[in-house]
N, C-alpha and C. Protein backbone atom coordinates (compact mmCIF):
# COMPACT_ATOMS: atom_id res chain seq x y z
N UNK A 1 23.15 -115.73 -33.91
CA UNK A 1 23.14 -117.11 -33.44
C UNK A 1 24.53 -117.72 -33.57
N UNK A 2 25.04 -117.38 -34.46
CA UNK A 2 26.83 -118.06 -34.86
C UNK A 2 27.71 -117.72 -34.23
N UNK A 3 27.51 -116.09 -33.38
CA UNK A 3 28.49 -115.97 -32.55
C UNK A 3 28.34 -116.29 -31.17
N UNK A 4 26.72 -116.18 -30.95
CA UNK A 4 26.26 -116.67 -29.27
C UNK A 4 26.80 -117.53 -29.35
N UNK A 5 26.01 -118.83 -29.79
CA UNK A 5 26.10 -120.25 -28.82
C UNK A 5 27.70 -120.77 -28.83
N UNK A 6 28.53 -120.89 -29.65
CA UNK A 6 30.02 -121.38 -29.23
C UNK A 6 29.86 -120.27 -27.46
N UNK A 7 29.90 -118.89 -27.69
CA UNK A 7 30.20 -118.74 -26.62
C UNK A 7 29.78 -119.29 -25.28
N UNK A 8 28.22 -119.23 -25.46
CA UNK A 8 27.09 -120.16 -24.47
C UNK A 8 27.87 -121.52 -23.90
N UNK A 9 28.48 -122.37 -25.27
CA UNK A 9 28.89 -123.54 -24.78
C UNK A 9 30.40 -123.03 -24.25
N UNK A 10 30.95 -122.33 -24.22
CA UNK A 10 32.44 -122.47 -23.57
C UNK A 10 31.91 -121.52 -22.42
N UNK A 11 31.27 -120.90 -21.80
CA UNK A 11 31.03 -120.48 -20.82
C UNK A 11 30.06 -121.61 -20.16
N UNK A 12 29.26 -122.61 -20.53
CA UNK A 12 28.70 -123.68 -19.43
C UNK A 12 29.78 -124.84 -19.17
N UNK A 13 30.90 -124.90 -20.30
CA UNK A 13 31.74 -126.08 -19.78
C UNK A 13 32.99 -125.20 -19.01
N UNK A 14 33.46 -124.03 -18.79
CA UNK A 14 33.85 -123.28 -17.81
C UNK A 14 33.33 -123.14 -16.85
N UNK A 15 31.62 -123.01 -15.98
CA UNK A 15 31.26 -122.95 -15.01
C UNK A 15 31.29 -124.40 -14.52
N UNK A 16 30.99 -125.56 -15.19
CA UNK A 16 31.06 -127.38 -15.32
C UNK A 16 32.58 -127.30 -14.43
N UNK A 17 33.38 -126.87 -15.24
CA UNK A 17 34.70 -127.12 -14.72
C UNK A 17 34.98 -126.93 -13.76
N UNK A 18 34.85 -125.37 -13.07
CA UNK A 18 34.18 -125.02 -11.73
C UNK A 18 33.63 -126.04 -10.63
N UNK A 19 32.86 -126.50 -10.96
CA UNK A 19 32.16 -126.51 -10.00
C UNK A 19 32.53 -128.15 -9.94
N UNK A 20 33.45 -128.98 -10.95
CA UNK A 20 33.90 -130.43 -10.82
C UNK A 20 35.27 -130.23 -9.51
N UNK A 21 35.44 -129.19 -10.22
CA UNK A 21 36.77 -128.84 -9.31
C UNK A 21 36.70 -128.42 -7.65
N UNK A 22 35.66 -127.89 -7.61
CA UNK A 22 34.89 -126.80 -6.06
C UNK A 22 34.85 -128.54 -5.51
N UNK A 23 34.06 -129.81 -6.18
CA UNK A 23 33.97 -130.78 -5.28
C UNK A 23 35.33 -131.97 -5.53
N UNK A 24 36.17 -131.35 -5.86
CA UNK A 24 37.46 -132.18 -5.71
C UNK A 24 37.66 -133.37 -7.01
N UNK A 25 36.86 -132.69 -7.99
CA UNK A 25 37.25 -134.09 -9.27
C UNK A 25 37.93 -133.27 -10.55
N UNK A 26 38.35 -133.83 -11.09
CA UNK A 26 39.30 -133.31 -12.66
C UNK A 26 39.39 -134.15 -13.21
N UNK A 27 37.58 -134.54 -13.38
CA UNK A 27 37.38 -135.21 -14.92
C UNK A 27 37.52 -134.39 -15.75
N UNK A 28 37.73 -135.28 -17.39
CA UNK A 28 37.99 -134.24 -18.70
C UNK A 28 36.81 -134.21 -18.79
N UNK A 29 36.19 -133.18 -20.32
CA UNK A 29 35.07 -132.60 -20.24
C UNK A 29 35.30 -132.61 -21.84
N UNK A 30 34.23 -133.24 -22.11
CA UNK A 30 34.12 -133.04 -23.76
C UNK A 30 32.73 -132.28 -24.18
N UNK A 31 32.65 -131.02 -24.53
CA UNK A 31 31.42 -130.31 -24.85
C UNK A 31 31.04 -130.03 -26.43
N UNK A 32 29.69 -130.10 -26.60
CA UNK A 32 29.18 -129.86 -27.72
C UNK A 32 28.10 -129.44 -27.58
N UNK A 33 27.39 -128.63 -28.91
CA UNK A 33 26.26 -127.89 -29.15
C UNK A 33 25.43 -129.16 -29.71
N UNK A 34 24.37 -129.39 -29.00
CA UNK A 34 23.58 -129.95 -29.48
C UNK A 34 22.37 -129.39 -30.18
N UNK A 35 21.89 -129.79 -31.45
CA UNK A 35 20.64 -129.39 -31.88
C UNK A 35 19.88 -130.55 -31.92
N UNK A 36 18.38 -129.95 -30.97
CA UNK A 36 17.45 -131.88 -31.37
C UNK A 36 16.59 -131.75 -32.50
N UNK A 37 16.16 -130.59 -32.95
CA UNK A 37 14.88 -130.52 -33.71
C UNK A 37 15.07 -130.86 -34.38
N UNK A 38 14.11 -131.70 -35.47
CA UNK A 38 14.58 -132.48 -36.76
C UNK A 38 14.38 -131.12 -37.45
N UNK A 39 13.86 -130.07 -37.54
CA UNK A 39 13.91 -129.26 -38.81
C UNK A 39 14.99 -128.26 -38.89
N UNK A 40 15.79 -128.36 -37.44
CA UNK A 40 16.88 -127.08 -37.48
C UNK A 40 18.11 -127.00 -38.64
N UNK A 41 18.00 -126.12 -38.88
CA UNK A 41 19.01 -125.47 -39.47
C UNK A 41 19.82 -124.50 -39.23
N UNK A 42 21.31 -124.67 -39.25
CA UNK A 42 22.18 -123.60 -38.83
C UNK A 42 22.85 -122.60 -40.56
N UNK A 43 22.17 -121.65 -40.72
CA UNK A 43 23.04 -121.45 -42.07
C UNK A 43 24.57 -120.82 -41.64
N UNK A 44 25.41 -121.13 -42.10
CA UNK A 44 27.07 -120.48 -42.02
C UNK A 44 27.43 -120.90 -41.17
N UNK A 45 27.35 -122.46 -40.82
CA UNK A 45 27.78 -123.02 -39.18
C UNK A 45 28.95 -123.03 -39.70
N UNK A 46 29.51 -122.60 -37.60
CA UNK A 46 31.61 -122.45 -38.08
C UNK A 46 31.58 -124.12 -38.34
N UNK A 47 33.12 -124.18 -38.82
CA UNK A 47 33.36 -125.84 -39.02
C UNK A 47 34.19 -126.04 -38.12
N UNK A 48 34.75 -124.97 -37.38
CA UNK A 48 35.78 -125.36 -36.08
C UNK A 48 35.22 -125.79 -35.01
N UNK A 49 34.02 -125.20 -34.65
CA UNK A 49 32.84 -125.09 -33.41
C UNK A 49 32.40 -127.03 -33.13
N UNK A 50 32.52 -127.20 -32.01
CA UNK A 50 32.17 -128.76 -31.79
C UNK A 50 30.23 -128.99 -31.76
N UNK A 51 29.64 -129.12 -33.01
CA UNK A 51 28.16 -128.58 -33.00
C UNK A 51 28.07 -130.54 -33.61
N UNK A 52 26.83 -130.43 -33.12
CA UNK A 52 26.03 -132.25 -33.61
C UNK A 52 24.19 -131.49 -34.03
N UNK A 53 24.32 -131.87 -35.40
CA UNK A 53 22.91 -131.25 -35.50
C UNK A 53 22.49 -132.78 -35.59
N UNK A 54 20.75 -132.46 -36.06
CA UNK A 54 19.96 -133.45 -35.59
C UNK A 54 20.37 -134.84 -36.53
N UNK A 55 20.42 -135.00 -37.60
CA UNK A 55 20.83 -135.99 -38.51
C UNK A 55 21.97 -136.46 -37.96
N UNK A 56 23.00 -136.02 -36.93
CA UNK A 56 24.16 -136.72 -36.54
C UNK A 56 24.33 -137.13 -35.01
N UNK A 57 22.80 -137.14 -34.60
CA UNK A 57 22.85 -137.63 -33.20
C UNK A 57 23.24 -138.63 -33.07
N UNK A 58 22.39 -139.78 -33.58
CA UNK A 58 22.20 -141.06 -33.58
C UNK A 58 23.93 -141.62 -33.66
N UNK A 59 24.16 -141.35 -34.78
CA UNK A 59 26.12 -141.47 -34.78
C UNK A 59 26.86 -141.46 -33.75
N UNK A 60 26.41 -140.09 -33.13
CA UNK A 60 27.49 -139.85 -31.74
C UNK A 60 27.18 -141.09 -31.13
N UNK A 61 25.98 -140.66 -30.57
CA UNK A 61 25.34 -141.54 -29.12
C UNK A 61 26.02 -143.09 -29.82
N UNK A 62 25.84 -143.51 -30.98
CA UNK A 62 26.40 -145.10 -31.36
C UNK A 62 28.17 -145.03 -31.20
N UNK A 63 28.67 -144.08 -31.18
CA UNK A 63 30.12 -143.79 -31.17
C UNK A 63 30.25 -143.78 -29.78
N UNK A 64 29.69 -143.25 -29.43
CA UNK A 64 29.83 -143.17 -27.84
C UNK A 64 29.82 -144.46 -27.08
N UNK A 65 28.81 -145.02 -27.28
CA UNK A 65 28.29 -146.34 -26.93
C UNK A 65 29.21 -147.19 -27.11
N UNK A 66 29.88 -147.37 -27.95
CA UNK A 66 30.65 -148.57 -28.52
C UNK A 66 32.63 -148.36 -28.03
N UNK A 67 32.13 -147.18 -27.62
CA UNK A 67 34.06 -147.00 -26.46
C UNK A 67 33.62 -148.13 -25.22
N UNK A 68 32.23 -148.53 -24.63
CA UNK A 68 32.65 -149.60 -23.76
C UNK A 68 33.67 -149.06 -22.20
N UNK A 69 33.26 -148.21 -21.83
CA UNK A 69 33.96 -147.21 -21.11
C UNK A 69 33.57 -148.46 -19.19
N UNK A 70 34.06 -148.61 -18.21
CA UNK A 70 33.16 -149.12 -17.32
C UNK A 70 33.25 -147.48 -16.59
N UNK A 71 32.55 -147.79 -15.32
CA UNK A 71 32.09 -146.47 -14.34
C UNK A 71 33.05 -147.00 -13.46
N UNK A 72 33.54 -146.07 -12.85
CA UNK A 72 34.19 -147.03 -11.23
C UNK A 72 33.76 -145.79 -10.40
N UNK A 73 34.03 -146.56 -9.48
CA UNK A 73 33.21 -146.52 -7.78
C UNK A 73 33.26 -144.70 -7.63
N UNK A 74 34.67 -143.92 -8.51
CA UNK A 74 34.68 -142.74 -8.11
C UNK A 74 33.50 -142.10 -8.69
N UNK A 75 33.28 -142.60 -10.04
CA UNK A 75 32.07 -142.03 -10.96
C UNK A 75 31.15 -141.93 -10.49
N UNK A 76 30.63 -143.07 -10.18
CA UNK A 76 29.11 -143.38 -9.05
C UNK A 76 28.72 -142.55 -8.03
N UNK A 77 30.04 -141.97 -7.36
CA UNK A 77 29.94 -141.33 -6.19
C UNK A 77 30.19 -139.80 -6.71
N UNK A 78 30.63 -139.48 -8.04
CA UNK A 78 30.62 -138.35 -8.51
C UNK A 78 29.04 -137.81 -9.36
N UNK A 79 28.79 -139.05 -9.26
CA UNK A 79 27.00 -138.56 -9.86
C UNK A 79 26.32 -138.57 -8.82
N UNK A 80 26.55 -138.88 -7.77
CA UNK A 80 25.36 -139.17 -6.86
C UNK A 80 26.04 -137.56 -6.37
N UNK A 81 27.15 -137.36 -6.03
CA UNK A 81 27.01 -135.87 -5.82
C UNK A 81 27.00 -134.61 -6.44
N UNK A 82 26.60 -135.00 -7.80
CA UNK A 82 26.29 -133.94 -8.52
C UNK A 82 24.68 -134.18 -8.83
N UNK A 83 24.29 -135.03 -8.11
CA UNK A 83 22.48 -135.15 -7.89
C UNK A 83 22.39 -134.86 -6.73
N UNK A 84 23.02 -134.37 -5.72
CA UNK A 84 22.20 -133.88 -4.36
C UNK A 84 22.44 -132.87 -4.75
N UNK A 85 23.39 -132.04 -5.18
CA UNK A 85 23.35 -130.37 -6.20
C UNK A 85 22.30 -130.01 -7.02
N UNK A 86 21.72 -130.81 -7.66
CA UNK A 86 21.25 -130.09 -8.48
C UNK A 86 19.53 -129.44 -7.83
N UNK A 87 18.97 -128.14 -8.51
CA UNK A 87 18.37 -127.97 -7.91
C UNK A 87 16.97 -128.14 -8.65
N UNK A 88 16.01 -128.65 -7.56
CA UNK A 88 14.90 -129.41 -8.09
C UNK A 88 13.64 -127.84 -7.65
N UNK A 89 14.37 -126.68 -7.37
CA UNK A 89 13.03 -125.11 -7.56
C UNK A 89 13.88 -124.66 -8.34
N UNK A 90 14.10 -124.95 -9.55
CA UNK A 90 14.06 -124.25 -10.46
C UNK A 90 13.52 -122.65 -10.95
N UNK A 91 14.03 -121.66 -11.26
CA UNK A 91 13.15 -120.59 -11.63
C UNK A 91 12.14 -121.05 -13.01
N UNK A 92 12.83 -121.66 -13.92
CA UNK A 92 12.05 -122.12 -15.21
C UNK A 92 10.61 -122.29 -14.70
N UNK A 93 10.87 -123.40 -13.48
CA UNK A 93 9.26 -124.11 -12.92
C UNK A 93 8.45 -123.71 -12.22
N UNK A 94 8.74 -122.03 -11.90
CA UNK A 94 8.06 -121.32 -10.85
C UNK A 94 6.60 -120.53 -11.27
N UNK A 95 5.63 -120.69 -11.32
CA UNK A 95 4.93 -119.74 -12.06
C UNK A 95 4.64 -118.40 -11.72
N UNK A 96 4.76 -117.09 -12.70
CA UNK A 96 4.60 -115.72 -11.88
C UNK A 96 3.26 -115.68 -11.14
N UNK A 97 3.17 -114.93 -10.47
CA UNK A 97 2.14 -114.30 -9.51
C UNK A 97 0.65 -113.73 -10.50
N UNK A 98 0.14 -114.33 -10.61
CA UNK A 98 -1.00 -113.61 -11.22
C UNK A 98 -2.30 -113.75 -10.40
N UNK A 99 -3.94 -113.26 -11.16
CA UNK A 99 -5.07 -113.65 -10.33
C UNK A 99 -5.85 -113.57 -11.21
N UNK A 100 -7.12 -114.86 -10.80
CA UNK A 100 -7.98 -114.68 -11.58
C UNK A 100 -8.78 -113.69 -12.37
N UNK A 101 -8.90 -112.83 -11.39
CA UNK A 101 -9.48 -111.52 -12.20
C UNK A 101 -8.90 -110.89 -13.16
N UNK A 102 -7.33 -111.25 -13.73
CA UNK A 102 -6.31 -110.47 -14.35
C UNK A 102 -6.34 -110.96 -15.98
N UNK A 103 -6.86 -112.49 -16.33
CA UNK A 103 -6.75 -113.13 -16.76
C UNK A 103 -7.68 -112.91 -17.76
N UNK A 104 -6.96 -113.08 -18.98
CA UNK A 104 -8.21 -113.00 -20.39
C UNK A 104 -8.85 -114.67 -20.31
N UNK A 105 -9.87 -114.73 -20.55
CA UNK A 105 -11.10 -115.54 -20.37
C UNK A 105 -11.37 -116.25 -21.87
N UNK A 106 -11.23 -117.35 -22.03
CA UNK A 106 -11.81 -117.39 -23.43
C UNK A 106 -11.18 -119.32 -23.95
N UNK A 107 -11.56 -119.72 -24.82
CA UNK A 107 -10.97 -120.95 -25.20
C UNK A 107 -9.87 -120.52 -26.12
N UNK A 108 -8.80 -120.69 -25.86
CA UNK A 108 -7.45 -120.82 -27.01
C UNK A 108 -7.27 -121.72 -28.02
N UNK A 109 -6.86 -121.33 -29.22
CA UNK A 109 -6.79 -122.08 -30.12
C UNK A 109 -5.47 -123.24 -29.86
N UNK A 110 -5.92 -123.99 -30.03
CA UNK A 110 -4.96 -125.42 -29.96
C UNK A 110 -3.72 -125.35 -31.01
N UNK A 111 -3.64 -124.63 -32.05
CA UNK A 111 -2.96 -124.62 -33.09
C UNK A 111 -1.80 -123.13 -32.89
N UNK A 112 -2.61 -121.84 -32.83
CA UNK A 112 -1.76 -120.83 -32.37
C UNK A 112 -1.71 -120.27 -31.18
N UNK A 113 -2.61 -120.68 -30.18
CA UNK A 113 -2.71 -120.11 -28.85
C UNK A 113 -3.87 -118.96 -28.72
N UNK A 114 -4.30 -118.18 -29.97
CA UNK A 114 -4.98 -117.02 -29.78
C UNK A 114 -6.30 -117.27 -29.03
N UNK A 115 -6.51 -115.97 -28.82
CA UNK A 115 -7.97 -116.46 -27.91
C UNK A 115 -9.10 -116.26 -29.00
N UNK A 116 -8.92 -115.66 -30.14
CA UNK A 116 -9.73 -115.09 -31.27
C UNK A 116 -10.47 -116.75 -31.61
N UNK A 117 -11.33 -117.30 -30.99
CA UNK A 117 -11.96 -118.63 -31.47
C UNK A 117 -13.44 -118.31 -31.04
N UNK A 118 -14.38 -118.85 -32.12
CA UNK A 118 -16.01 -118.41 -32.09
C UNK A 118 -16.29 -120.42 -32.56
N UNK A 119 -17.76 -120.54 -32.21
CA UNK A 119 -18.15 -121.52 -32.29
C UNK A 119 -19.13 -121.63 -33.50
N UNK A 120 -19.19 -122.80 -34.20
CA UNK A 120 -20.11 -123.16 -35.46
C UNK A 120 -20.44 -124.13 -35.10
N UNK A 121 -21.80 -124.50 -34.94
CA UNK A 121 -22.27 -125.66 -34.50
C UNK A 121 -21.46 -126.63 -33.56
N UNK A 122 -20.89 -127.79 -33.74
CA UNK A 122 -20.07 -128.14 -32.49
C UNK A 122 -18.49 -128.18 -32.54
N UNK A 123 -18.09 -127.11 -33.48
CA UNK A 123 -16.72 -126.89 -33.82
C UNK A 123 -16.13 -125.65 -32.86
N UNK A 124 -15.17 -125.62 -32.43
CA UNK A 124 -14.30 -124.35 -31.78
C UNK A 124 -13.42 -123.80 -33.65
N UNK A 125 -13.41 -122.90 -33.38
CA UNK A 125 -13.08 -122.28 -35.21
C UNK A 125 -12.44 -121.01 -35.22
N UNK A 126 -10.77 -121.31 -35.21
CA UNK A 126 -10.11 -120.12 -34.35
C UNK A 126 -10.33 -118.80 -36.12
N UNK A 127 -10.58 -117.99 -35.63
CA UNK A 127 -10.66 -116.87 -36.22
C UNK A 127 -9.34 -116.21 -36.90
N UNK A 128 -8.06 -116.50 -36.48
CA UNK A 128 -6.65 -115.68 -36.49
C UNK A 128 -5.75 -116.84 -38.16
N UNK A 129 -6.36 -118.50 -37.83
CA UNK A 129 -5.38 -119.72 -38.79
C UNK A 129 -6.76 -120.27 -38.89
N UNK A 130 -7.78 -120.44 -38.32
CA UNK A 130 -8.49 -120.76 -39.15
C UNK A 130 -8.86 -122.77 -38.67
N UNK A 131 -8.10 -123.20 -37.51
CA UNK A 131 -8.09 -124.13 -36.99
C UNK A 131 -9.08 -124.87 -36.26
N UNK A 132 -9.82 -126.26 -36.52
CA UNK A 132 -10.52 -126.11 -35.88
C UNK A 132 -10.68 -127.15 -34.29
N UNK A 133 -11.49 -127.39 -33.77
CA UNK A 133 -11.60 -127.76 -32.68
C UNK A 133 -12.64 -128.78 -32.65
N UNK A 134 -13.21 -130.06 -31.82
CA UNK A 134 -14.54 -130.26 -31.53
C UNK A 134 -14.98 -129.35 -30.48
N UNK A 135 -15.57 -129.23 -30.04
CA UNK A 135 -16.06 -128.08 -28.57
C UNK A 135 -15.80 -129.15 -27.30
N UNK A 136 -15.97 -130.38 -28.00
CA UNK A 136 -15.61 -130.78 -26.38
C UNK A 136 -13.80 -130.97 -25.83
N UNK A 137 -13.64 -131.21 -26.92
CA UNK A 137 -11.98 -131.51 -27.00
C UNK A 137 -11.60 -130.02 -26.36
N UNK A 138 -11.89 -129.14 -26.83
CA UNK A 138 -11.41 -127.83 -26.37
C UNK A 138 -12.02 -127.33 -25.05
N UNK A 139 -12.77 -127.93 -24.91
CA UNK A 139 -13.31 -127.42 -23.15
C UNK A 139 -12.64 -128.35 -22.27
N UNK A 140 -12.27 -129.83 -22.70
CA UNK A 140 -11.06 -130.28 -21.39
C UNK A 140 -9.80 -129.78 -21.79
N UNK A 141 -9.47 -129.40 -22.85
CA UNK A 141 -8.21 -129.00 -22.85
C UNK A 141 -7.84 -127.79 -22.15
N UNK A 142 -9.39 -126.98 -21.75
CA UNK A 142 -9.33 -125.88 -21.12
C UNK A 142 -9.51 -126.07 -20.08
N UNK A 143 -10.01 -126.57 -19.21
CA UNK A 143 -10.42 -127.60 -17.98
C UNK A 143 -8.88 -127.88 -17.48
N UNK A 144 -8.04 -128.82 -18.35
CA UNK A 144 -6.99 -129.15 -17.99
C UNK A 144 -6.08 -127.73 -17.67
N UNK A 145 -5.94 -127.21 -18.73
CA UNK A 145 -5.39 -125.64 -18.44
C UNK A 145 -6.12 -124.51 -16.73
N UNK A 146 -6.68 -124.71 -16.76
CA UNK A 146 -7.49 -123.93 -15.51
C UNK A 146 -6.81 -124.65 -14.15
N UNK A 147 -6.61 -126.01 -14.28
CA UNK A 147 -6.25 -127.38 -13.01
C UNK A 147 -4.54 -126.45 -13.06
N UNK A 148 -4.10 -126.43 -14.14
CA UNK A 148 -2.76 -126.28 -13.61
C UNK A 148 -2.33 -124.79 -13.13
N UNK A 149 -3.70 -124.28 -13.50
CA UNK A 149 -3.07 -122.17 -13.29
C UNK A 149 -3.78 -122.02 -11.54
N UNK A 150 -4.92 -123.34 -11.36
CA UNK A 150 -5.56 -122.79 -10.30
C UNK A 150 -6.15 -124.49 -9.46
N UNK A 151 -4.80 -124.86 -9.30
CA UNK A 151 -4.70 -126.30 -8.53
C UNK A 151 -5.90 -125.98 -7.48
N UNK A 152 -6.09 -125.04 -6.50
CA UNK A 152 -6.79 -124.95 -5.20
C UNK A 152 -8.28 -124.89 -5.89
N UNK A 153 -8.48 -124.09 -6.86
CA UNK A 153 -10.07 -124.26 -7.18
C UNK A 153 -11.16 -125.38 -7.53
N UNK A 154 -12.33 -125.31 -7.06
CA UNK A 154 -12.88 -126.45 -7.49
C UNK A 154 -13.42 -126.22 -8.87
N UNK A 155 -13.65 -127.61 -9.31
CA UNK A 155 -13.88 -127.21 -11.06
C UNK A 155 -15.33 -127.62 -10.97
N UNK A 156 -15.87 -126.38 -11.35
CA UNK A 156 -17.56 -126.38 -11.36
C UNK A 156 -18.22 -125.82 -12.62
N UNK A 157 -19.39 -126.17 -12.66
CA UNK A 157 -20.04 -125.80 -14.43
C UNK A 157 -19.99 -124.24 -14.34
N UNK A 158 -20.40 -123.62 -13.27
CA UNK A 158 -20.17 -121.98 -13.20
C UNK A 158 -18.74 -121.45 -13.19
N UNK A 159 -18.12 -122.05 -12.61
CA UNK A 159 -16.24 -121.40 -12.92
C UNK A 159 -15.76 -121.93 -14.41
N UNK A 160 -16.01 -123.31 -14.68
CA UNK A 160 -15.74 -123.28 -16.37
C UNK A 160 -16.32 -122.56 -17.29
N UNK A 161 -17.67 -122.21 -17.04
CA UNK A 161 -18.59 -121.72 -17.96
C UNK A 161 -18.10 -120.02 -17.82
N UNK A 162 -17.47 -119.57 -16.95
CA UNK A 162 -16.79 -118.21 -16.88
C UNK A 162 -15.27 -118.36 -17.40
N UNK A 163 -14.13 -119.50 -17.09
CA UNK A 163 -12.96 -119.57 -18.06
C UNK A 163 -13.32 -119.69 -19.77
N UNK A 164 -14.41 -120.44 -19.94
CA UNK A 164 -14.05 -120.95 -21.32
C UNK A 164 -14.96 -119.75 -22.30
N UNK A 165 -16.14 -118.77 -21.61
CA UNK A 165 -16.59 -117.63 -22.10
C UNK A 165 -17.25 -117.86 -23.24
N UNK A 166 -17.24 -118.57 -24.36
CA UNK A 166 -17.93 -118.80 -25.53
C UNK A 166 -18.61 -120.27 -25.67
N UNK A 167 -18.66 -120.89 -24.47
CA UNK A 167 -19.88 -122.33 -24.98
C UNK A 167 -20.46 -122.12 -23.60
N UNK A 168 -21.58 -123.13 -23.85
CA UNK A 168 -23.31 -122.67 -23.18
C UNK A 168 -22.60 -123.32 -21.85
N UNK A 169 -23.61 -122.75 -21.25
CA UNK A 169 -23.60 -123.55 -19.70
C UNK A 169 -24.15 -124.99 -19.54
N UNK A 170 -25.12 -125.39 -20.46
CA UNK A 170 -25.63 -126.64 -20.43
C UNK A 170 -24.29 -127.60 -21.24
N UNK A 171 -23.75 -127.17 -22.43
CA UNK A 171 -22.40 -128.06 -22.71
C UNK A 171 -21.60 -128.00 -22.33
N UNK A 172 -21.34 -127.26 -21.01
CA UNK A 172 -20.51 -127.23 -19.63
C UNK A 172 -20.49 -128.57 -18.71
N UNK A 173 -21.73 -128.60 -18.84
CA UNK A 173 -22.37 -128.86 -17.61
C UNK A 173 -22.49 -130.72 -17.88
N UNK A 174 -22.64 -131.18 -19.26
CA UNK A 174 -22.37 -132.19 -20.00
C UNK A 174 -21.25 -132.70 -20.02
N UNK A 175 -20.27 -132.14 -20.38
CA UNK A 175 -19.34 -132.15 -20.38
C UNK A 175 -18.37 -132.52 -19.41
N UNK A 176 -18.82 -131.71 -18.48
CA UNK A 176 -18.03 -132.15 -17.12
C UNK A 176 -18.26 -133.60 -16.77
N UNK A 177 -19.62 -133.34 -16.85
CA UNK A 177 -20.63 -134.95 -16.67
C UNK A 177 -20.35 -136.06 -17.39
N UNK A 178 -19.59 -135.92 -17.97
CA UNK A 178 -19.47 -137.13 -18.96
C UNK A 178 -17.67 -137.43 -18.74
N UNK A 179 -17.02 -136.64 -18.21
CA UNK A 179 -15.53 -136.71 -19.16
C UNK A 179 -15.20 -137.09 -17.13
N UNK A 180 -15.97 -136.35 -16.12
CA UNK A 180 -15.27 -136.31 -14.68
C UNK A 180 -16.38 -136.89 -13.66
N UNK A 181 -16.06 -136.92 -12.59
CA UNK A 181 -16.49 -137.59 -11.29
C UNK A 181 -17.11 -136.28 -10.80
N UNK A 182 -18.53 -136.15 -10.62
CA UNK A 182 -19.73 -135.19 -9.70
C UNK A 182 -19.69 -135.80 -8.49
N UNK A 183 -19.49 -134.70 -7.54
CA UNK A 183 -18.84 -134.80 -6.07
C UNK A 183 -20.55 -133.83 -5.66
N UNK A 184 -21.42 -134.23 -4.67
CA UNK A 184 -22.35 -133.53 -4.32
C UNK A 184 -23.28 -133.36 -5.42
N UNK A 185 -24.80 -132.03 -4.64
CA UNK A 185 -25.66 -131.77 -5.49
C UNK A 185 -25.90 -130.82 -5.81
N UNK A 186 -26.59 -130.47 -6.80
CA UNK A 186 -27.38 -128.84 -7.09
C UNK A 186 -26.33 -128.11 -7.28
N UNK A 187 -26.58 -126.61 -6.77
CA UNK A 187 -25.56 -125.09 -7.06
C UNK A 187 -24.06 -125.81 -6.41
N UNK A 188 -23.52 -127.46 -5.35
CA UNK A 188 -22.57 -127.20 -4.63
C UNK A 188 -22.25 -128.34 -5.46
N UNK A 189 -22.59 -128.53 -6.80
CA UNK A 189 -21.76 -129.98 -7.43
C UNK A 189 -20.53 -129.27 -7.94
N UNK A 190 -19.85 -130.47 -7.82
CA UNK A 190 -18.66 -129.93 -8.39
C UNK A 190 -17.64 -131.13 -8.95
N UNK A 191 -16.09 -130.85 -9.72
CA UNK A 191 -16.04 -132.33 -10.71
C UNK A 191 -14.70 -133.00 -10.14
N UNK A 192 -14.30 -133.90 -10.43
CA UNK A 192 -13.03 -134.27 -9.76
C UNK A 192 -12.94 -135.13 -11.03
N UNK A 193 -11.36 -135.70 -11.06
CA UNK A 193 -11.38 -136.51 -12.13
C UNK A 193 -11.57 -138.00 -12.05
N UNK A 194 -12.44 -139.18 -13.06
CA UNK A 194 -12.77 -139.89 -12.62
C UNK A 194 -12.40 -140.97 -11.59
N UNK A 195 -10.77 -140.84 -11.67
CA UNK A 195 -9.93 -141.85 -11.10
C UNK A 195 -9.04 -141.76 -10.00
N UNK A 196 -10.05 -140.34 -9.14
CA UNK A 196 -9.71 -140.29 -7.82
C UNK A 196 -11.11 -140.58 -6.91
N UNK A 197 -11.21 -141.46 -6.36
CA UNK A 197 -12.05 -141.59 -5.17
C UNK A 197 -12.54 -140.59 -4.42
């Protein structure tokens, strides 16, 4: 870690520089390693390296603040064109290719992710930490999880009651009923969320 990131940061304010320059500006460039997490710790941080851990944010940003700097007209027009650059398809935001059939089935624990969770009366009770759940809390949280892996599907007591694999079809079926909007009847009901028409 002590020898990556200095490098990380002098290779992103070298490509920065690049690419200020590719659109005709030679602003200066002041770079630093930022850490946000309040619990990080760097052991043997260099003291040469320009690093701001979390206890010394607040400082900068007030140091910063208080130079009183104004923007002029070139700035304005140097952000607005380094916002039609930037790119909004990201690879980070792309999700891989998968399919339902590929997919382990089951409620995840809220605490470690595992799928190792069995039910005790109306608790979800992950098996791996020992964490527990209400059952309903964990069936929209799984509900919600299913909406974002499978936007096109409709959310029905038989397709949840096959994602979430360990609670009944009738506290499916409740559940839905209580928390979403029932669109139709019988085998073709299906749920939407309450606060779309």
């Amino acid at each position: 870690m002590k020898s990556l990131t200095p490098h990380q940061l002098s290779r992103t304010e070298s490509l920065l520089r690049q690419l200020l320059r590719s659109i005709g500006s030679n602003k200066s460039i002041s770079s630093f390693l930022v850490f946000i997490h309040p619990s990080f710790i760097l052991y043997q941080a260099p003291i040469d390296k320009p690093i701001i851990f979390p206890n010394q944010i607040k400082k900068y940003l007030d140091s910063i603040g208080n130079e009183n700097q104004r923007l002029s007209e070139n700035d304005g027009r140097l952000v607005k064109r380094l916002i039609s650059l930037s790119n909004d398809n990201s690879r980070y935001q792309q999700l891989p290719n998968f399919e339902y059939q590929d997919l382990n089935k089951g409620i995840t624990c809220a605490n470690c992710r595992r799928l190792f969770v069995h039910i005790v009366k109306r608790k979800c009770i992950c098996d791996a930490c020992g964490h527990q759940e209400n059952v309903t809390g964990a069936v929209l949280r799984a509900v919600d999880e299913f909406k974002i892996l499978f936007p096109d599907k409709r959310i029905t007591t038989v397709q949840i009651h096959d994602w979430c694999q360990i609670v009944g079809f009738r506290t499916i079926r409740r559940i839905l009923s209580q928390h979403y909007k029932a669109v139709g009847t019988g085998r073709w009901t299906y749920y939407i969320d309450s606060n779309k028409a």
